[in-house]
C-alpha atoms as a PDB file:
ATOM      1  CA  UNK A   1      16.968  13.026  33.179  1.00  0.00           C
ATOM      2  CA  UNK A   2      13.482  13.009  33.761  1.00  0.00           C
ATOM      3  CA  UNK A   3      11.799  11.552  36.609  1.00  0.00           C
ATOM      4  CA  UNK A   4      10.410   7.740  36.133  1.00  0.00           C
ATOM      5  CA  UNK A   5       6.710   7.621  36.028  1.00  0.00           C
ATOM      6  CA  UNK A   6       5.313   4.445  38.099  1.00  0.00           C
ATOM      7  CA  UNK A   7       2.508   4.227  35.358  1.00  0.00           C
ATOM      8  CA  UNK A   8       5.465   3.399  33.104  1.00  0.00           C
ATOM      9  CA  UNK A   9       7.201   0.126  35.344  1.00  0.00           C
ATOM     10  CA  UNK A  10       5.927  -3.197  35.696  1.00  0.00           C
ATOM     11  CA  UNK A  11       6.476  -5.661  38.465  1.00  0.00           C
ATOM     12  CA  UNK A  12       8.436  -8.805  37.956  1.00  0.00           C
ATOM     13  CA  UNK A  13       7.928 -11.802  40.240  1.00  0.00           C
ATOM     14  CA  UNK A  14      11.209 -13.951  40.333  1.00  0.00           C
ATOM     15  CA  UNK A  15      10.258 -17.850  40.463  1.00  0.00           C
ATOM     16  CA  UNK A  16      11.192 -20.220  43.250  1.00  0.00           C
ATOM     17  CA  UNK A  17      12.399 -22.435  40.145  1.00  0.00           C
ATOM     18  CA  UNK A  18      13.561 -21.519  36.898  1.00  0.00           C
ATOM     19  CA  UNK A  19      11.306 -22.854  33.988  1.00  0.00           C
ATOM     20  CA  UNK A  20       9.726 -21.885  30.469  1.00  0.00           C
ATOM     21  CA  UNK A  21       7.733 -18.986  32.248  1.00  0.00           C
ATOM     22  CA  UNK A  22       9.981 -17.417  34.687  1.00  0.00           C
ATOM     23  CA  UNK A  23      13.480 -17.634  36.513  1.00  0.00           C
ATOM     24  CA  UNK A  24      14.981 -17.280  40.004  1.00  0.00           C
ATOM     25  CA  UNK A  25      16.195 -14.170  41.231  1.00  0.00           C
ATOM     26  CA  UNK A  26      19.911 -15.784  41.076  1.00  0.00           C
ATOM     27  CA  UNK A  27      19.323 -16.769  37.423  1.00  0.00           C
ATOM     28  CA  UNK A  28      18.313 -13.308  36.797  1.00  0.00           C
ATOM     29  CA  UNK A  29      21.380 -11.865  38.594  1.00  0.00           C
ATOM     30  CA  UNK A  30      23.827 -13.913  36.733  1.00  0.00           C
ATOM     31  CA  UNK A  31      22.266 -13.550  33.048  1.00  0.00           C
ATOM     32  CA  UNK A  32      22.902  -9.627  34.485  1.00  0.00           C
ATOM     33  CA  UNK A  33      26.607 -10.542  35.051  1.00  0.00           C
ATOM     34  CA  UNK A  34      27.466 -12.188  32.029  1.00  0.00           C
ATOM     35  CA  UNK A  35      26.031  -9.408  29.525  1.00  0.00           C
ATOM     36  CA  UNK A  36      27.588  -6.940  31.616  1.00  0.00           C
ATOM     37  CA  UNK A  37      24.490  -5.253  32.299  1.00  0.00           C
ATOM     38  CA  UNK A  38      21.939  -4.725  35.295  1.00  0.00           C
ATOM     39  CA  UNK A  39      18.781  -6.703  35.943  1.00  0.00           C
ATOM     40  CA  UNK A  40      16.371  -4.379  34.521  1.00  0.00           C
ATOM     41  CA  UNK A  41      18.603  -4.552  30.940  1.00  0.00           C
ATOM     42  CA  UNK A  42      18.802  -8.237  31.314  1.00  0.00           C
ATOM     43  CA  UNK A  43      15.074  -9.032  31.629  1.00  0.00           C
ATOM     44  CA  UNK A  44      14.499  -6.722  28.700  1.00  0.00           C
ATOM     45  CA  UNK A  45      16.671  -8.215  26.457  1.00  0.00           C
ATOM     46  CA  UNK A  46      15.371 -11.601  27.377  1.00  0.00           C
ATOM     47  CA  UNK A  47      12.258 -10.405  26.601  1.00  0.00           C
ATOM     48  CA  UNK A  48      10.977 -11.841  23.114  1.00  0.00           C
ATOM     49  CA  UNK A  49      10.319  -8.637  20.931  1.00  0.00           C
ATOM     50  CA  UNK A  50       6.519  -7.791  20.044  1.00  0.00           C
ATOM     51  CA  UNK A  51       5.759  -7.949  16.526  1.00  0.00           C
ATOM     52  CA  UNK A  52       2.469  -5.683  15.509  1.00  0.00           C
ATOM     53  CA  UNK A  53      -0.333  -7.895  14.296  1.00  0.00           C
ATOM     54  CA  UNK A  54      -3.484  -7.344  11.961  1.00  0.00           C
ATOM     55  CA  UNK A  55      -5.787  -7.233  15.290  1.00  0.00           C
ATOM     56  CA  UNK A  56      -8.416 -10.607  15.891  1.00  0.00           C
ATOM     57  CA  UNK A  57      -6.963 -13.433  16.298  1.00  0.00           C
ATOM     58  CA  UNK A  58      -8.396 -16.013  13.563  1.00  0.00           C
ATOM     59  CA  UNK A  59     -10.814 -19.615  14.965  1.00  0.00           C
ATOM     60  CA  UNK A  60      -7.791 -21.502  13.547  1.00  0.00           C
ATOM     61  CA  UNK A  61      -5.147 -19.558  16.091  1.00  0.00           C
ATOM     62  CA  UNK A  62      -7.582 -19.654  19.359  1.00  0.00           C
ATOM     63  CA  UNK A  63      -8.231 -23.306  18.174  1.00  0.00           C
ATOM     64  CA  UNK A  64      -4.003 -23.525  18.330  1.00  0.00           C
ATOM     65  CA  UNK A  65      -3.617 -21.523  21.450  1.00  0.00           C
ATOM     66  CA  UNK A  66      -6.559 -24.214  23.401  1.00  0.00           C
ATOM     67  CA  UNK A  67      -4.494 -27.118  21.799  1.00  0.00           C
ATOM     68  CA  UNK A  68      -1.652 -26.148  23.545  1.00  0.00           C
ATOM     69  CA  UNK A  69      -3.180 -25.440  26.934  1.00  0.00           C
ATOM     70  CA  UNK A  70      -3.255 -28.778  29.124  1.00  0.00           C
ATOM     71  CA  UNK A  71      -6.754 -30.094  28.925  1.00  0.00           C
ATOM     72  CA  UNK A  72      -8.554 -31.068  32.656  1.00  0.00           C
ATOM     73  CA  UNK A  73     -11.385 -33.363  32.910  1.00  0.00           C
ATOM     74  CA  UNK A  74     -14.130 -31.024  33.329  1.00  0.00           C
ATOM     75  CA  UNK A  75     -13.422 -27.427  32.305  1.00  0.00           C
ATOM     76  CA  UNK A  76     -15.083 -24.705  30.363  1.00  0.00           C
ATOM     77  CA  UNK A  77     -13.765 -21.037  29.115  1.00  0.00           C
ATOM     78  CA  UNK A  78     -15.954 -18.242  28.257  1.00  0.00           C
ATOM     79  CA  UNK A  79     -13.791 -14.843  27.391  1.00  0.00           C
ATOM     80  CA  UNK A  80     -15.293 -12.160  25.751  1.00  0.00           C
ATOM     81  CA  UNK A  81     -11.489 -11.092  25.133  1.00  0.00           C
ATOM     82  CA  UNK A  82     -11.523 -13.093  21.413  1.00  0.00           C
ATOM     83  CA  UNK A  83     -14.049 -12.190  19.508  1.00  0.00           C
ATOM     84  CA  UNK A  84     -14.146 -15.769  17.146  1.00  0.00           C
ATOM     85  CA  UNK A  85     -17.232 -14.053  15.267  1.00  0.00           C
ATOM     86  CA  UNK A  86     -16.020 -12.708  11.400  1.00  0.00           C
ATOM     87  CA  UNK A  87     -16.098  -9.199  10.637  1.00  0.00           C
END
């Protein structure tokens, strides 16, 4: 078997509560149990699966994804990681 490469793990944080973005360590540990598999297998398979996309995301999906983010009084985003400009 060959050995594990440490560019090729990821850390996972377990949450003091579980919720929509995370669960405790004991949630984790029990999912593990019932599937009959370890943590590492569990968290995987809990794991929605990534579906390739056509690249950019559209104005109408970044307008959709800011929607859904709760709004503050006074806040402003700048990311050059969407590029909202057409092709």
């Amino acid at each position: 078997m060959p050995a594990r490469s440490s560019t090729n793990q990821i850390a996972f944080r377990c949450r003091t509560v579980d919720g929509a973005t995370g669960v405790r360590r004991e949630t984790a540990e029990h999912l593990a149990e019932y599937l009959g598999v370890d943590e590492t297998q569990a968290i995987h398979r809990a794991l929605p699966r990534y579906v390739p996309d056509d690249g950019q995301l559209r104005a109408a999906q970044i307008r959709q994804i800011k929607k859904q983010v709760p709004q503050r009084a006074r806040r402003s985003v700048r990311s050059s990681l969407f590029n909202t400009e057409p092709a």
